[in-house]
N, C-alpha and C. Protein backbone atom coordinates (compact mmCIF):
# COMPACT_ATOMS: atom_id res chain seq x y z
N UNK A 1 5.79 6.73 4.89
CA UNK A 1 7.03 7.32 5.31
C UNK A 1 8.21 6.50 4.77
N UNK A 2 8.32 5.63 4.62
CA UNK A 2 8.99 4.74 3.75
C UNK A 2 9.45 4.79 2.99
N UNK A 3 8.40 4.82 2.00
CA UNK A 3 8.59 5.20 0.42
C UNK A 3 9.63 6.32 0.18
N UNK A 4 8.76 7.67 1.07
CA UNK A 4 9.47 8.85 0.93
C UNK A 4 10.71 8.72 1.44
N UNK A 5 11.26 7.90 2.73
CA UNK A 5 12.83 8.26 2.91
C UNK A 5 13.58 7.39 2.37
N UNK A 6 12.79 5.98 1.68
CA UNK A 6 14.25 5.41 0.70
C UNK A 6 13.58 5.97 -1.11
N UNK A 7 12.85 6.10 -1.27
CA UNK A 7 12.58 6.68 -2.96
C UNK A 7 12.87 8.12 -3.13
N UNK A 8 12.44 8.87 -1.78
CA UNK A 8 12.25 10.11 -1.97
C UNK A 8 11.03 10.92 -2.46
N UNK A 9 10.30 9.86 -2.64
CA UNK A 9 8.47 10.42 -3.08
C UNK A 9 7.61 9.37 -2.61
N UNK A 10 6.65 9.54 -2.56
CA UNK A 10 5.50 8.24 -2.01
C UNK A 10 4.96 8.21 -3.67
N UNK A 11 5.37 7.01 -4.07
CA UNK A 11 4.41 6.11 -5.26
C UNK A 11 2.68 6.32 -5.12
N UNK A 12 2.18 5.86 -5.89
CA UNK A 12 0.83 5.31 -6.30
C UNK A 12 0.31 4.13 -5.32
N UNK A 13 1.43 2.76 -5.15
CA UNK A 13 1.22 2.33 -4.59
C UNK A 13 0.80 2.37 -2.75
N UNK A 14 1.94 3.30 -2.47
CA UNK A 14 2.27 3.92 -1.34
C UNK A 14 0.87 4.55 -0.98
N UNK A 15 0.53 5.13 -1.69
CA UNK A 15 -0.95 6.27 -1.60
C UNK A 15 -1.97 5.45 -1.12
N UNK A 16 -2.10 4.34 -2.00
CA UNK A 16 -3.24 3.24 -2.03
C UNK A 16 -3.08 2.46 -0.67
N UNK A 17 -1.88 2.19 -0.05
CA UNK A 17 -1.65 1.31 1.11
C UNK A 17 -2.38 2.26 2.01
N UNK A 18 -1.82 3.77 2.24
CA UNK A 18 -2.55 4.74 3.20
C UNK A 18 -3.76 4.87 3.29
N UNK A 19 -4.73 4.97 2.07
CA UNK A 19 -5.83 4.68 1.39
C UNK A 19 -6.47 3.60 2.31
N UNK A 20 -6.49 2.57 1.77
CA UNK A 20 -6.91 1.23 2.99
C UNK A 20 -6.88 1.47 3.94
N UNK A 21 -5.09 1.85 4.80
CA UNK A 21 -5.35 2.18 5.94
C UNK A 21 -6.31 3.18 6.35
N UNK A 22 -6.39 4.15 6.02
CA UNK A 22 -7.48 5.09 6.75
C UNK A 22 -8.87 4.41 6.75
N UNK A 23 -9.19 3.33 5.85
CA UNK A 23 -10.86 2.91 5.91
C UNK A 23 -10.63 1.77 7.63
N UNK A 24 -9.35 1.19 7.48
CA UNK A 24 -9.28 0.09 8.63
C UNK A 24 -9.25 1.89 10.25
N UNK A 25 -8.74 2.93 9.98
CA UNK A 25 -8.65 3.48 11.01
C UNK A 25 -10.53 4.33 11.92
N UNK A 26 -11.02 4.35 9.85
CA UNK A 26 -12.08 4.83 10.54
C UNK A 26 -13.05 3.76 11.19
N UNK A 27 -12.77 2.62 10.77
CA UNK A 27 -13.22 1.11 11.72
C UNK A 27 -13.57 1.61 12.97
N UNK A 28 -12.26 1.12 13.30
CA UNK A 28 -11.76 1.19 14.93
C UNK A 28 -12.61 2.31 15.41
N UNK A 29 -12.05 3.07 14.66
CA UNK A 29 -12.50 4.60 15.86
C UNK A 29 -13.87 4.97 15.91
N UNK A 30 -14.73 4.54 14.99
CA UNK A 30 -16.41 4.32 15.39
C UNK A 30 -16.27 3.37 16.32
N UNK A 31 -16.13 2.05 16.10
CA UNK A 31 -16.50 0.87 17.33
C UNK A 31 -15.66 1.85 18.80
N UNK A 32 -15.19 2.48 18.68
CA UNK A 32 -14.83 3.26 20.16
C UNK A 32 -15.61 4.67 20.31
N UNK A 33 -16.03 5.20 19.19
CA UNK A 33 -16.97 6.14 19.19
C UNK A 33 -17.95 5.99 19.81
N UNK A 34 -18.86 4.36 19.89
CA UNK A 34 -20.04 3.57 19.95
C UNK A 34 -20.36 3.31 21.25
N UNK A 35 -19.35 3.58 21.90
CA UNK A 35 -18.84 3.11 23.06
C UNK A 35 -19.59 4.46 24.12
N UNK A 36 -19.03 5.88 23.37
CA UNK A 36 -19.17 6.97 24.01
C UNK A 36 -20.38 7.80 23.76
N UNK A 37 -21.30 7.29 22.49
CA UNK A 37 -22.05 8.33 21.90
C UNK A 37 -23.24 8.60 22.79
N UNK A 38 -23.50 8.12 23.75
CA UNK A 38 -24.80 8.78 24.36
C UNK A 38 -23.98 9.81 25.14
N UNK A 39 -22.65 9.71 25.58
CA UNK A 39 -22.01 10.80 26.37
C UNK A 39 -21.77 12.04 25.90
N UNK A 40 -21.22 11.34 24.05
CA UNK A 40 -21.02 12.47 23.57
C UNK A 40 -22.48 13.61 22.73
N UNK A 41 -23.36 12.75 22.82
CA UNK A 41 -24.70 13.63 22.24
C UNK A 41 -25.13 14.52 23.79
N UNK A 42 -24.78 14.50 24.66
CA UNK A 42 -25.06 15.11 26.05
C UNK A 42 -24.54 16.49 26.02
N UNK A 43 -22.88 16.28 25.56
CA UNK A 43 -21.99 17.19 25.49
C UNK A 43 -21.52 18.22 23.98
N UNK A 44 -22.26 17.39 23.41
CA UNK A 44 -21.84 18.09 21.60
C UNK A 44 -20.73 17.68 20.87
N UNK A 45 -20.33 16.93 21.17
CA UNK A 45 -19.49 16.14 20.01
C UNK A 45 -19.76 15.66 18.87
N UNK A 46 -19.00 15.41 17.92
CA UNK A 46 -19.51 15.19 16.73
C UNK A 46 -18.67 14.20 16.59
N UNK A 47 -19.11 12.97 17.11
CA UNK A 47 -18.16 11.57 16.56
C UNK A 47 -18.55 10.97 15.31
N UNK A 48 -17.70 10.01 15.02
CA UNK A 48 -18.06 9.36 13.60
C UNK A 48 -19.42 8.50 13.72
N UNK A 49 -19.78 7.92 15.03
CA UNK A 49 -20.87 7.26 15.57
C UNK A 49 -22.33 8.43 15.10
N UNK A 50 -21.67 9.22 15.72
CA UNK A 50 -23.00 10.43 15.90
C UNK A 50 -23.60 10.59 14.45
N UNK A 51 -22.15 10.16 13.84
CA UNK A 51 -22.66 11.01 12.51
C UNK A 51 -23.16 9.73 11.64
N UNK A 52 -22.67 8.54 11.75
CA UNK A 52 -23.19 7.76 10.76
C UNK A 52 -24.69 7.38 11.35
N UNK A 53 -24.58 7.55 12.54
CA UNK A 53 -26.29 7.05 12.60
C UNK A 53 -26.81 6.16 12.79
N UNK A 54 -27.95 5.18 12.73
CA UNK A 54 -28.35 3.69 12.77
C UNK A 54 -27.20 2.89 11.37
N UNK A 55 -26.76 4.04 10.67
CA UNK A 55 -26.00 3.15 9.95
C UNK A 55 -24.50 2.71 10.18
N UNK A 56 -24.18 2.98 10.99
CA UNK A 56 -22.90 3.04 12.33
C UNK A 56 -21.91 1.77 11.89
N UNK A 57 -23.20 0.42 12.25
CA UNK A 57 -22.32 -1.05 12.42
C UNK A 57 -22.59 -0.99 10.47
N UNK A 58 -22.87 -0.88 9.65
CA UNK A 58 -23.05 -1.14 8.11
C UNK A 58 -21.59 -0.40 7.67
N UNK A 59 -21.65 0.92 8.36
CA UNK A 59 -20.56 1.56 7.61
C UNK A 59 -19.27 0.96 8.19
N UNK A 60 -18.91 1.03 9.26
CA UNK A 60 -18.32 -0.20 9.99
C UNK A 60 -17.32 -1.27 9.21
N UNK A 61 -18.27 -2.21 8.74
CA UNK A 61 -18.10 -3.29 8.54
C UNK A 61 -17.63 -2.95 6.78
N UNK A 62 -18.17 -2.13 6.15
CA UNK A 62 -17.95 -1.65 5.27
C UNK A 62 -16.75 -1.17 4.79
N UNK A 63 -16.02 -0.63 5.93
CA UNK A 63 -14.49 0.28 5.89
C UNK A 63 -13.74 -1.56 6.40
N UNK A 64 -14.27 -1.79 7.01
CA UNK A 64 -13.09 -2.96 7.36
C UNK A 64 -13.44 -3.45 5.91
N UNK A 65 -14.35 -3.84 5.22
CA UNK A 65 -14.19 -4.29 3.71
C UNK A 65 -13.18 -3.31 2.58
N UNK A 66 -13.41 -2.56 2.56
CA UNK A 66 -12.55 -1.77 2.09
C UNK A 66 -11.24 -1.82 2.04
N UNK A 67 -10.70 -1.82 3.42
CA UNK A 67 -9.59 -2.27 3.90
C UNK A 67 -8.61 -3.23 3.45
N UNK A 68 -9.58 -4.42 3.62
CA UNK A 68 -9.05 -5.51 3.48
C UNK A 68 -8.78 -5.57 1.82
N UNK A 69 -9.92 -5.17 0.91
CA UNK A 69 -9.66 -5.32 -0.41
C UNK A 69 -8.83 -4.60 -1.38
N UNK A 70 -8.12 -3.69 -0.24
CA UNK A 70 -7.01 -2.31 -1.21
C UNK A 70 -5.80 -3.59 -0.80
N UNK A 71 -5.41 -4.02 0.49
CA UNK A 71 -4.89 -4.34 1.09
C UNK A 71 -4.29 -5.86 -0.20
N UNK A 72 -5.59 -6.65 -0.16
CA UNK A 72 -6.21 -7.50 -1.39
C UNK A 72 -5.16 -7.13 -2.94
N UNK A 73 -5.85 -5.78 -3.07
CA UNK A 73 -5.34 -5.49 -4.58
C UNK A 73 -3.66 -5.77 -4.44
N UNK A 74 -3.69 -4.71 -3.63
CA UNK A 74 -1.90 -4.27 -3.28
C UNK A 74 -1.20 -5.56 -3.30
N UNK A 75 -1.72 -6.58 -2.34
CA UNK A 75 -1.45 -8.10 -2.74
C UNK A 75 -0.88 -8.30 -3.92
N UNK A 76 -2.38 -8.83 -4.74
CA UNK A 76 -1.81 -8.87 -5.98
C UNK A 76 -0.92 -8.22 -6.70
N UNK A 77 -0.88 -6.96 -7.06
CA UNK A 77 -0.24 -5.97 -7.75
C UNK A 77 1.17 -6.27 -6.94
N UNK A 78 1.63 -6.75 -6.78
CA UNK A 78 3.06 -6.75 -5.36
C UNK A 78 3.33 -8.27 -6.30
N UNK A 79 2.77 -9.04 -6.34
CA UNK A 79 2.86 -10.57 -6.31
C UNK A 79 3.03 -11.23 -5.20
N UNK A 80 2.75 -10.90 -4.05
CA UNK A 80 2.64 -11.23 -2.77
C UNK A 80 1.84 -12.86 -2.82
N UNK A 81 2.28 -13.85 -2.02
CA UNK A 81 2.31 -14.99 -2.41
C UNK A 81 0.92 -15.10 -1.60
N UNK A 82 0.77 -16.12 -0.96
CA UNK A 82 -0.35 -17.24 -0.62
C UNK A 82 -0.29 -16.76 1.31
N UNK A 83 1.02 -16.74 1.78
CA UNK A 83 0.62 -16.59 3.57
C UNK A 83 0.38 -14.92 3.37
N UNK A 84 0.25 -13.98 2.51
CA UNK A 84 0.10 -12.93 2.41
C UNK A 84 -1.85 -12.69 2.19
N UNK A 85 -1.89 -13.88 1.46
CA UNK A 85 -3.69 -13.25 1.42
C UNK A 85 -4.43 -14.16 2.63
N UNK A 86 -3.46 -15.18 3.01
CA UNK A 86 -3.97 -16.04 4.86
C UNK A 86 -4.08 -15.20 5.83
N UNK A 87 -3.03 -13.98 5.37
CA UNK A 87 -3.26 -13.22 6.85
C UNK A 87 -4.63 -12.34 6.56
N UNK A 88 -4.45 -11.76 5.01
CA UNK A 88 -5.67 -10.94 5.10
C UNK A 88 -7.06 -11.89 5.28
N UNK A 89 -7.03 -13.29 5.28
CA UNK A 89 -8.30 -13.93 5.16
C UNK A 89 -9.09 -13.93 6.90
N UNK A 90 -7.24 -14.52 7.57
CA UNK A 90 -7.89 -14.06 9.05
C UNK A 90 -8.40 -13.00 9.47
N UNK A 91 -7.73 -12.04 8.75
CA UNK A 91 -7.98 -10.04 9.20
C UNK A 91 -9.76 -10.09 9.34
N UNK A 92 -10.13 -10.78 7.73
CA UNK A 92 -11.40 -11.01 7.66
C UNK A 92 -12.31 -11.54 8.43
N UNK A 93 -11.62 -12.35 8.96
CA UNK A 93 -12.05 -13.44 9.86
C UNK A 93 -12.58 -12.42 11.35
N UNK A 94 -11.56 -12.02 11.54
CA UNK A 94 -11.91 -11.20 13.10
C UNK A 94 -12.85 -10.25 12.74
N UNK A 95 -12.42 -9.70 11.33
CA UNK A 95 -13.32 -8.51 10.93
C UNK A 95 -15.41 -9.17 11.72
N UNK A 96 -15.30 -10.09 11.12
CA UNK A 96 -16.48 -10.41 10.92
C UNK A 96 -17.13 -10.94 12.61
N UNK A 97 -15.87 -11.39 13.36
CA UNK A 97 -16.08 -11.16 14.80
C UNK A 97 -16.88 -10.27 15.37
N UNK A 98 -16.11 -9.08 14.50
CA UNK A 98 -16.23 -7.69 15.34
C UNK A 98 -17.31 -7.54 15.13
N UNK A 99 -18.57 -7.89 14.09
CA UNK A 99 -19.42 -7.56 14.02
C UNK A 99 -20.78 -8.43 14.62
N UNK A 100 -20.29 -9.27 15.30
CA UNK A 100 -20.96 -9.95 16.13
C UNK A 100 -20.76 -9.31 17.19
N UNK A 101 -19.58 -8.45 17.75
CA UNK A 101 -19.66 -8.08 19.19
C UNK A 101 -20.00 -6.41 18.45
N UNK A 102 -20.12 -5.63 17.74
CA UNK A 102 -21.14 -4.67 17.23
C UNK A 102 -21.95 -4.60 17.06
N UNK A 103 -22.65 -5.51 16.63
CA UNK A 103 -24.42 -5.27 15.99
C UNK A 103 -25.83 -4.75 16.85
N UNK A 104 -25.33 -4.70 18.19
CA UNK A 104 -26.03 -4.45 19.26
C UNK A 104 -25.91 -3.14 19.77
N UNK A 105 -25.03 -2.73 19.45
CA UNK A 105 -24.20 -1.38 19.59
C UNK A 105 -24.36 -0.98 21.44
N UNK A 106 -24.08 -2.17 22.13
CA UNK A 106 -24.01 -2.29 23.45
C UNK A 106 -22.46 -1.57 23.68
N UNK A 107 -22.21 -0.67 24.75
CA UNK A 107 -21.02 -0.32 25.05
C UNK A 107 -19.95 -1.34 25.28
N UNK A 108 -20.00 -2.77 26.01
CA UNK A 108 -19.14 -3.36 26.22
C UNK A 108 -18.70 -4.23 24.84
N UNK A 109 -19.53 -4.75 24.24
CA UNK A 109 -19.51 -5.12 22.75
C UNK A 109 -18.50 -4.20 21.87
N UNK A 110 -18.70 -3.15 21.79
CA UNK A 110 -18.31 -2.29 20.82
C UNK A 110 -16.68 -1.78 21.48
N UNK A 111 -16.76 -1.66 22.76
CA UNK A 111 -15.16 -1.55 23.29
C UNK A 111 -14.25 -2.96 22.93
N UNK A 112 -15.34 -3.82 23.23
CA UNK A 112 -14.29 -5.09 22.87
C UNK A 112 -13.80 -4.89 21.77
N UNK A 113 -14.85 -4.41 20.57
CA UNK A 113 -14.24 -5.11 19.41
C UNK A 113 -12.89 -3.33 18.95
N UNK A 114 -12.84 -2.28 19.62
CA UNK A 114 -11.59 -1.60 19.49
C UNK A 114 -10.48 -2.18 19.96
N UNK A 115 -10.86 -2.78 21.09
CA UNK A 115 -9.58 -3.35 21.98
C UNK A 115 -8.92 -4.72 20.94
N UNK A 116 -9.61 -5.25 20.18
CA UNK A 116 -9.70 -6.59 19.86
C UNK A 116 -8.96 -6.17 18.47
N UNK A 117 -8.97 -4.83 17.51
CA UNK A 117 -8.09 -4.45 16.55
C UNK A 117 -6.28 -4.89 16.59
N UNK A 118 -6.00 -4.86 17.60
CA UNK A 118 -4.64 -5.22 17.68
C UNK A 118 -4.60 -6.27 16.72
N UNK A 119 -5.52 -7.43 16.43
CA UNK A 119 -5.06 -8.68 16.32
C UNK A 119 -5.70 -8.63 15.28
N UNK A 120 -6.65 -7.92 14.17
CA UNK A 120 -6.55 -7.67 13.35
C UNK A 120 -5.24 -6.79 12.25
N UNK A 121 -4.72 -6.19 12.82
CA UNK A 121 -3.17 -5.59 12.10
C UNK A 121 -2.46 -6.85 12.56
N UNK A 122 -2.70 -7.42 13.49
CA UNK A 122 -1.32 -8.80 13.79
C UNK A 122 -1.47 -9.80 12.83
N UNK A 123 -2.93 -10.11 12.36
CA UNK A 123 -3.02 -11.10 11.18
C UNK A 123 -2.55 -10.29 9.90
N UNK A 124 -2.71 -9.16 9.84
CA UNK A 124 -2.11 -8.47 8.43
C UNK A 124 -0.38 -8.67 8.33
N UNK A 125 -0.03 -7.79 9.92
CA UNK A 125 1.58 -8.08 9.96
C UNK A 125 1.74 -9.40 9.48
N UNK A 126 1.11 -10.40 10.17
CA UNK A 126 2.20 -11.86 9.86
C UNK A 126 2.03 -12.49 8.34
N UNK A 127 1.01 -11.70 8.17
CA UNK A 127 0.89 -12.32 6.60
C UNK A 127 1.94 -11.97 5.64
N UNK A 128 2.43 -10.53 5.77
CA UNK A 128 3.53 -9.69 5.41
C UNK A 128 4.73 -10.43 5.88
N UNK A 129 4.87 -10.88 7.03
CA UNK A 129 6.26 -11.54 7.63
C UNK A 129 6.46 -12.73 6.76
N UNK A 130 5.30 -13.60 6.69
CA UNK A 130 5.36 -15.21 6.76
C UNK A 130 5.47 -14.67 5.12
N UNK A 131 5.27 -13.95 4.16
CA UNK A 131 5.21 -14.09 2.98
C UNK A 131 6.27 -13.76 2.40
N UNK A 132 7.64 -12.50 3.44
CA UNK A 132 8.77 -12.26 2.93
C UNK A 132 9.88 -13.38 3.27
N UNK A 133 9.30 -13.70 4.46
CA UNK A 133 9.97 -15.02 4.73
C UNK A 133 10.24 -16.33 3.59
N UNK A 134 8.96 -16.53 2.96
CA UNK A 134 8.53 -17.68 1.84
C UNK A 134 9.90 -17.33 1.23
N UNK A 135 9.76 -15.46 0.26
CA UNK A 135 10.47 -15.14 -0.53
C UNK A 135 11.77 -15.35 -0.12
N UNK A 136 12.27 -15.27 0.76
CA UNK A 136 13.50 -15.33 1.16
C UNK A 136 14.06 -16.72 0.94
N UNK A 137 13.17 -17.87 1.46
CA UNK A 137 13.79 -19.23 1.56
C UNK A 137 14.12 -19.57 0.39
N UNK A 138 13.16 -18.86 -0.97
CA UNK A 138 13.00 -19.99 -2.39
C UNK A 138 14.05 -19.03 -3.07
């Protein structure tokens, strides 16, 4: 939305940021899917859980990779400095949390790790902050 109200079109780049984002959204929303799927196979839902299957926590962990590495490129391609790929390293960091409180695909495990996303986008935000900041001082 950005792009479009100060350029007037969404770039390539722009596309690619949304891009990432949607792999970090379909994250989340399985590990909360994971949470519900014996409720929702009762009732007929078709969650992202339901649908990926025993391969649930792989694909998972997979989109948070994804994520992080468009996120990664965009980095580079930007010239985005050094607290810019710290934040994505922490992002990683929790990422890989999450899959310690996933792998069991226990309901309380798998709510944690939706609830626990906040602070994955908070290590992305500050990496973005602390890196326009850099630019600003030098």
């Amino acid at each position: 939305m950005a792009f479009a109200a100060v350029q007037g079109r969404v770039p390539l780049l722009g596309w690619a940021i949304f891009a990432g984002n949607m792999f970090w959204v379909v994250a989340y929303d399985t590990e909360y899917a994971m949470v519900d799927r014996d409720d929702d196979l009762k009732i007929g839902i078709h969650s992202s859980a339901i649908l990926f299957g025993r391969a649930d926590v792989t694909i998972v962990m997979a989109c948070y990779g994804v994520h992080l590495a468009v996120l990664a490129a965009v980095g580079r391609y930007i010239g985005a400095g050094w607290p810019y790929h710290a934040g994505l390293l922490v992002a990683a960091g929790i990422a890989a949390y999450h899959y310690t409180l996933i792998r069991t695909r226990e309901r309380d495990g798998c709510f944690g790790a939706f609830r626990h996303n906040q602070w994955l986008g908070c290590a992305v935000f500050a990496g973005v902050v602390a890196d326009y900041a850099l630019r600003q001082a030098t």
